[in-house]
N, C-alpha and C. Protein backbone atom coordinates (compact mmCIF):
# COMPACT_ATOMS: atom_id res chain seq x y z
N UNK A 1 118.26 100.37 118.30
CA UNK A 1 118.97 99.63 119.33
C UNK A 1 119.08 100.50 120.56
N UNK A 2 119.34 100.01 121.62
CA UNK A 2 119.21 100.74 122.87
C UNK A 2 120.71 101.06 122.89
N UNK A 3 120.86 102.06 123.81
CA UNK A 3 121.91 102.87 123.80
C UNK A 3 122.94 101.62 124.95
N UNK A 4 123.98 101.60 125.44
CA UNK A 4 124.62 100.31 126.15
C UNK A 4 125.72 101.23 126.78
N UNK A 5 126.89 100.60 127.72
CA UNK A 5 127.70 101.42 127.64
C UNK A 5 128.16 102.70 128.74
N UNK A 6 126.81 103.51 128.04
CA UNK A 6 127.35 104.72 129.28
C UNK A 6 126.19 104.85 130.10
N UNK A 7 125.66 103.89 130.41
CA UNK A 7 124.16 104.17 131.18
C UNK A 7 124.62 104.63 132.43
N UNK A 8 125.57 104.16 133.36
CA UNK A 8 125.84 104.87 134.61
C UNK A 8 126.59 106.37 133.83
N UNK A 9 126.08 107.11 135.22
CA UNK A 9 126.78 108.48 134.85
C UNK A 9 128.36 108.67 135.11
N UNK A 10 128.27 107.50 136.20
CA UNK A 10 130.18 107.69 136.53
C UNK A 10 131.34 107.33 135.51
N UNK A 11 130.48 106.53 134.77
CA UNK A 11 130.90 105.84 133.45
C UNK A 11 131.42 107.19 132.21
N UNK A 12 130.43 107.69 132.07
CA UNK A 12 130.44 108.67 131.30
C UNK A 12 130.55 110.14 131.90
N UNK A 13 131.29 110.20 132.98
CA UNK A 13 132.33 111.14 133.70
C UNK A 13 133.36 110.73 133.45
N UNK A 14 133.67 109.56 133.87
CA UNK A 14 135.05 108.92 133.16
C UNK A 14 135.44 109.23 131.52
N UNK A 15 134.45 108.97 130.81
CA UNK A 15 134.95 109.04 129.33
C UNK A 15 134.79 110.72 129.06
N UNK A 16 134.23 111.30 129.36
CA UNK A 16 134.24 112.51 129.49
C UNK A 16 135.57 113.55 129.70
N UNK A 17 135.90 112.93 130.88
CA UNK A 17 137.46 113.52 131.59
C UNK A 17 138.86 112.72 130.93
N UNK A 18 138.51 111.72 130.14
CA UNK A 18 139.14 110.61 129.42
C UNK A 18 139.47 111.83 128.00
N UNK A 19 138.83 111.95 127.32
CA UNK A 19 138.55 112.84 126.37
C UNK A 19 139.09 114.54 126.33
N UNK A 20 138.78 114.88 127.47
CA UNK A 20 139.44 115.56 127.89
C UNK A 20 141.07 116.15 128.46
N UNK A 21 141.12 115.01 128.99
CA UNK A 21 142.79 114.53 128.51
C UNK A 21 143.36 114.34 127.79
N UNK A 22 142.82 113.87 126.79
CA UNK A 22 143.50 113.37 125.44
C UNK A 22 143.92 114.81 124.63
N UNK A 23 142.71 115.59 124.57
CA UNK A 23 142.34 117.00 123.71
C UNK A 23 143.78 117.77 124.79
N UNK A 24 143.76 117.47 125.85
CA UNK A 24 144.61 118.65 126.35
C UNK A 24 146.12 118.31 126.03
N UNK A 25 146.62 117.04 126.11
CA UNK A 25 147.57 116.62 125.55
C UNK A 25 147.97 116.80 123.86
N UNK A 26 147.08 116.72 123.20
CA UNK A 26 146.71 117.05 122.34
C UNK A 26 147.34 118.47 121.69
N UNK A 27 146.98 119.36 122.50
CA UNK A 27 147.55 120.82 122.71
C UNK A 27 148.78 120.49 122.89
N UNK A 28 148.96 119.83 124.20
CA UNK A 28 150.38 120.32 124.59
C UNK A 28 151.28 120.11 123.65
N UNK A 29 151.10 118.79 122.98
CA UNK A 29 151.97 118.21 121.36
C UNK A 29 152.23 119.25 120.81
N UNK A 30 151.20 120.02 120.30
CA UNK A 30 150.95 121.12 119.45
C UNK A 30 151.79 122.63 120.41
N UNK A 31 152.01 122.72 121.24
CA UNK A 31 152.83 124.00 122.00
C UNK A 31 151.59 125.17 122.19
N UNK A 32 150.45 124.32 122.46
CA UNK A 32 149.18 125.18 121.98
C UNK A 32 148.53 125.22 123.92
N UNK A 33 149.48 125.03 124.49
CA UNK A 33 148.88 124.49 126.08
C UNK A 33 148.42 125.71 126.82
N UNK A 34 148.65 127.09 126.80
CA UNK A 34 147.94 128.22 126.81
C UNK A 34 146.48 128.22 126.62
N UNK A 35 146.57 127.78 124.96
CA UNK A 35 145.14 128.40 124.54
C UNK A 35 144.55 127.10 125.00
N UNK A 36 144.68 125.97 125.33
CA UNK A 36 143.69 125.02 125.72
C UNK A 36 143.39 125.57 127.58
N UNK A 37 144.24 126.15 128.18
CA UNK A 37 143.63 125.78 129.52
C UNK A 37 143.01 127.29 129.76
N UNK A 38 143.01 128.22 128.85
CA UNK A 38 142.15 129.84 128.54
C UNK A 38 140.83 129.16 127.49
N UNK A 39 140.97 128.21 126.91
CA UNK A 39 139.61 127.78 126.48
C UNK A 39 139.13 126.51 127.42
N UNK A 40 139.40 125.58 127.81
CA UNK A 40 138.64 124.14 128.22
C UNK A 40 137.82 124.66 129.25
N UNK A 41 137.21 125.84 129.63
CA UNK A 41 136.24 126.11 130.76
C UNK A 41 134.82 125.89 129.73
N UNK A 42 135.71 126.16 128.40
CA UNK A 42 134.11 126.58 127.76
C UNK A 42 133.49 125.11 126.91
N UNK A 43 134.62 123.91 127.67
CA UNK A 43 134.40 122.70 127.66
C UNK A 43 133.59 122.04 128.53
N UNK A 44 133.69 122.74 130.06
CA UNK A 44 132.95 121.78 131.29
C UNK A 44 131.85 121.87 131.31
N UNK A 45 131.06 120.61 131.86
CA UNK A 45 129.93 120.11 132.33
C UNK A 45 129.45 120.64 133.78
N UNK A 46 131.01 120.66 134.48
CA UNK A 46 130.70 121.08 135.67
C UNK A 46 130.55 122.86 136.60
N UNK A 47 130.84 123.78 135.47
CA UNK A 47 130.70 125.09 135.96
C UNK A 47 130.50 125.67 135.04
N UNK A 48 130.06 127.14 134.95
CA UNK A 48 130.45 128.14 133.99
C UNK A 48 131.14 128.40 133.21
N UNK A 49 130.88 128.41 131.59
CA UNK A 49 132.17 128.88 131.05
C UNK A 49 132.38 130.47 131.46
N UNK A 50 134.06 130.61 130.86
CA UNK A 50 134.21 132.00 131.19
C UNK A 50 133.84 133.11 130.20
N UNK A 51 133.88 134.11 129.78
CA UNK A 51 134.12 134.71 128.97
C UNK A 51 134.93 135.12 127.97
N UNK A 52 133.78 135.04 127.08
CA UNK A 52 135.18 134.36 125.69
C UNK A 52 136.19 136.02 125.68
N UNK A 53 135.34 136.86 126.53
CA UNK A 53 136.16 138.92 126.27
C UNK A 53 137.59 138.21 127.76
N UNK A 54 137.32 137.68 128.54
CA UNK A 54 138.60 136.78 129.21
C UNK A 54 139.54 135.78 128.79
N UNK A 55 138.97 134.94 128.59
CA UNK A 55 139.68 134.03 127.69
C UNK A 55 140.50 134.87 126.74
N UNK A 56 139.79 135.29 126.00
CA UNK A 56 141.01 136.56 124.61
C UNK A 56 142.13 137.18 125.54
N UNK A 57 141.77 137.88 126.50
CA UNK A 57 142.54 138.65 126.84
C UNK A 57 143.38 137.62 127.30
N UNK A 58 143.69 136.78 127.95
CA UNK A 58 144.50 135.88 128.70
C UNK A 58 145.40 135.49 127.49
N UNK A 59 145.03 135.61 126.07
CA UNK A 59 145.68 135.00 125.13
C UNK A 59 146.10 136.25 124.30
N UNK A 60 145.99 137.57 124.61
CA UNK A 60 145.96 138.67 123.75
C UNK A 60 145.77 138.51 122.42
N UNK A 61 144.42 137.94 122.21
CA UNK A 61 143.94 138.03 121.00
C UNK A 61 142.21 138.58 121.02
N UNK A 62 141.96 138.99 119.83
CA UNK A 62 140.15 140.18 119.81
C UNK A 62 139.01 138.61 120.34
N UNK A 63 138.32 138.77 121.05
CA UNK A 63 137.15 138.27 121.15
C UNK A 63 136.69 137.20 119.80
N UNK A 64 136.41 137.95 118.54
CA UNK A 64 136.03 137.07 117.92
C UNK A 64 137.35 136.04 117.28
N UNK A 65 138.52 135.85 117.77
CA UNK A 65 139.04 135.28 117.69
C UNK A 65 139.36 134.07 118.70
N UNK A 66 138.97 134.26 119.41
CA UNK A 66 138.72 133.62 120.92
C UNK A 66 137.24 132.62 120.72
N UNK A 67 136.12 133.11 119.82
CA UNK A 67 135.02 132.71 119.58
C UNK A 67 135.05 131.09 118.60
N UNK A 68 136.18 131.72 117.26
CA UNK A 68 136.40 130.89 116.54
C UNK A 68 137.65 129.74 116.93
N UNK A 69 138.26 129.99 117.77
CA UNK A 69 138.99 129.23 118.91
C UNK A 69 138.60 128.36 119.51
N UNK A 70 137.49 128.60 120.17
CA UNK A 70 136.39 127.91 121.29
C UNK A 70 135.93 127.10 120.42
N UNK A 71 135.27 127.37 119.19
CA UNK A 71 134.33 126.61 118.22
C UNK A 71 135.32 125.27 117.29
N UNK A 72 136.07 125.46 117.24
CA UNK A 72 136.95 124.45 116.61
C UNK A 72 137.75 123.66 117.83
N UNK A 73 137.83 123.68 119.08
CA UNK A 73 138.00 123.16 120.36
C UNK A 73 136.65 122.20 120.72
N UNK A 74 135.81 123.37 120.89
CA UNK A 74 134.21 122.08 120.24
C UNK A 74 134.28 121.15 119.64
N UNK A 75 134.67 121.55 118.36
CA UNK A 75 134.20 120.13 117.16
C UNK A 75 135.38 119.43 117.45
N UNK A 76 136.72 119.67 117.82
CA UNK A 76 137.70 119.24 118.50
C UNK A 76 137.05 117.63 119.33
N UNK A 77 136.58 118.06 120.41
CA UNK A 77 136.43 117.51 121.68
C UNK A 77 134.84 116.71 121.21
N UNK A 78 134.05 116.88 120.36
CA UNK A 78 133.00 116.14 119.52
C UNK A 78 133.73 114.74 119.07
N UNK A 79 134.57 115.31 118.18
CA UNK A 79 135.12 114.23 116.93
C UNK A 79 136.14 113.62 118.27
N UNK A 80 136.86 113.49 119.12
CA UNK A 80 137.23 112.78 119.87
C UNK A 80 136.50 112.10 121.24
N UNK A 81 135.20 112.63 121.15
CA UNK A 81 134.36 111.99 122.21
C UNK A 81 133.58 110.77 121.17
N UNK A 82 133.07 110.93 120.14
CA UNK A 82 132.54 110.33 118.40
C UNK A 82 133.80 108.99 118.55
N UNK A 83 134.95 109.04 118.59
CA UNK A 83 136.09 107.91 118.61
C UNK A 83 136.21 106.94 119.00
N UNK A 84 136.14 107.76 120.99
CA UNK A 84 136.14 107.42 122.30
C UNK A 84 134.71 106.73 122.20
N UNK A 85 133.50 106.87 121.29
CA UNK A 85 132.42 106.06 121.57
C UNK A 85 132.42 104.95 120.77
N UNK A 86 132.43 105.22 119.31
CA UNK A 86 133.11 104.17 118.64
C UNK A 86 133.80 102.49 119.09
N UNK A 87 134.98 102.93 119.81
CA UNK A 87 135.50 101.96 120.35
C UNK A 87 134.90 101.06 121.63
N UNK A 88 133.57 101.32 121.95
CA UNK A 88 132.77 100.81 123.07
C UNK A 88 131.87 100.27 122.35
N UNK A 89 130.91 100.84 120.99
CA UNK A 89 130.37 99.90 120.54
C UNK A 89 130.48 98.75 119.30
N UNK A 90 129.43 97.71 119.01
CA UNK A 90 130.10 96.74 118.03
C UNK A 90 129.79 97.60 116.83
N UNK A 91 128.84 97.99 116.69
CA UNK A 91 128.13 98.57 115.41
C UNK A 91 128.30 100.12 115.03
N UNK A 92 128.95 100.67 114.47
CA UNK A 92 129.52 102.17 114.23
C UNK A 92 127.87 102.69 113.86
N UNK A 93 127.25 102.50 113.44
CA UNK A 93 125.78 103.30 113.37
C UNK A 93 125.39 103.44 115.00
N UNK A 94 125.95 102.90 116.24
CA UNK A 94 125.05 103.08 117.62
C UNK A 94 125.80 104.70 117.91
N UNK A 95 126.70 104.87 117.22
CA UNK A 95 127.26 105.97 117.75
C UNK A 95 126.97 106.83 118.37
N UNK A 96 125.93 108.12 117.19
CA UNK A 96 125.18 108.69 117.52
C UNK A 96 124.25 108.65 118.72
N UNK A 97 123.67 107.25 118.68
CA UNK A 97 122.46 106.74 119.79
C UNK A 97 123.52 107.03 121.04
N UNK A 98 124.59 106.28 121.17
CA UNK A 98 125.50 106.44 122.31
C UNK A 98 125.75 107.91 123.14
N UNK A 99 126.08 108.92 122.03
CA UNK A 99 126.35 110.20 122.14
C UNK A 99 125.23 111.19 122.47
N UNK A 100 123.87 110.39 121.94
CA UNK A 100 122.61 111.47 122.77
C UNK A 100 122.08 110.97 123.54
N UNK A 101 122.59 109.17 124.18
CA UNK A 101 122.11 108.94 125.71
C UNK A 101 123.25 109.48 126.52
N UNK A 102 124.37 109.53 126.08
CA UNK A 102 124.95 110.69 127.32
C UNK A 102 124.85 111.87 127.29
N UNK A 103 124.40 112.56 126.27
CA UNK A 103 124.00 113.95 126.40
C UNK A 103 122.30 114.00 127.47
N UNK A 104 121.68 113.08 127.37
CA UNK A 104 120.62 112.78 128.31
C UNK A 104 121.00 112.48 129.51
N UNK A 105 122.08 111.60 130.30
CA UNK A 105 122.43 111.83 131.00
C UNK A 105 122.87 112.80 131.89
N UNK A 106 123.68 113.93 131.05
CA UNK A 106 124.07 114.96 131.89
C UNK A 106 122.85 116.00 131.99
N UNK A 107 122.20 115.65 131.23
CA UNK A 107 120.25 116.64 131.21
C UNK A 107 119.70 116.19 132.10
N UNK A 108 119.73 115.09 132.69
CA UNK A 108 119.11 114.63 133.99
C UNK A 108 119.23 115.28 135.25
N UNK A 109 118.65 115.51 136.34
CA UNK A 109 119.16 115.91 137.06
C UNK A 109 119.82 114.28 138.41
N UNK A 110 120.61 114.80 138.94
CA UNK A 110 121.44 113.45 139.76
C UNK A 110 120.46 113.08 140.79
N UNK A 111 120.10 111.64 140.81
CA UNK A 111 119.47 111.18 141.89
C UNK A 111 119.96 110.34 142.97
């Protein structure tokens, strides 16, 4: 089936930053609002992440703790973008399809 949905990119900037909100709130519930705004760089689409030897320090914790931080913030922000797609299509198998035409999207370059 063809992918539906997020074919514009503004579309899927929206659900993107949608998602993103949610995850940061998310934190804040949790009293965790530190370590989300010393990790969500290594979330954006739109710049550089930072360094995970920065990020640690901002949180005074070792690097590879900062690593395994980042990585469960990942699958974090996966499994709530996976949700957020869900609820757009009829058929829970387009999911996937959904999730690697917007990963093609942001691989595009903007015309």
């Amino acid at each position: 089936a063809a992918a539906r949905g997020l074919v514009q990119r503004g579309a899927a900037v929206t659900l993107l930053e949608n998602v993103l909100q949610e995850l940061e709130q998310e934190h804040a519930r949790n009293g965790k609002s530190d370590a989300f705004k010393a990790f969500s760089g290594f979330l954006s689409w739109k710049a550089e992440p930072p360094s995970y030897a920065h990020a640690a320090a901002q949180l005074g914790i070792n690097e590879q703790a900062a690593r395994v931080a980042v990585h469960r913030l990942r699958k974090r922000y996966r499994d709530l973008l996976q949700k957020h797609i869900a609820a757009t299509v009829e058929d829970p198998a387009e999911v996937d399809a959904e999730l690697d035409h917007l990963l093609m999207v942001f691989a595009s370059p903007v015309t």
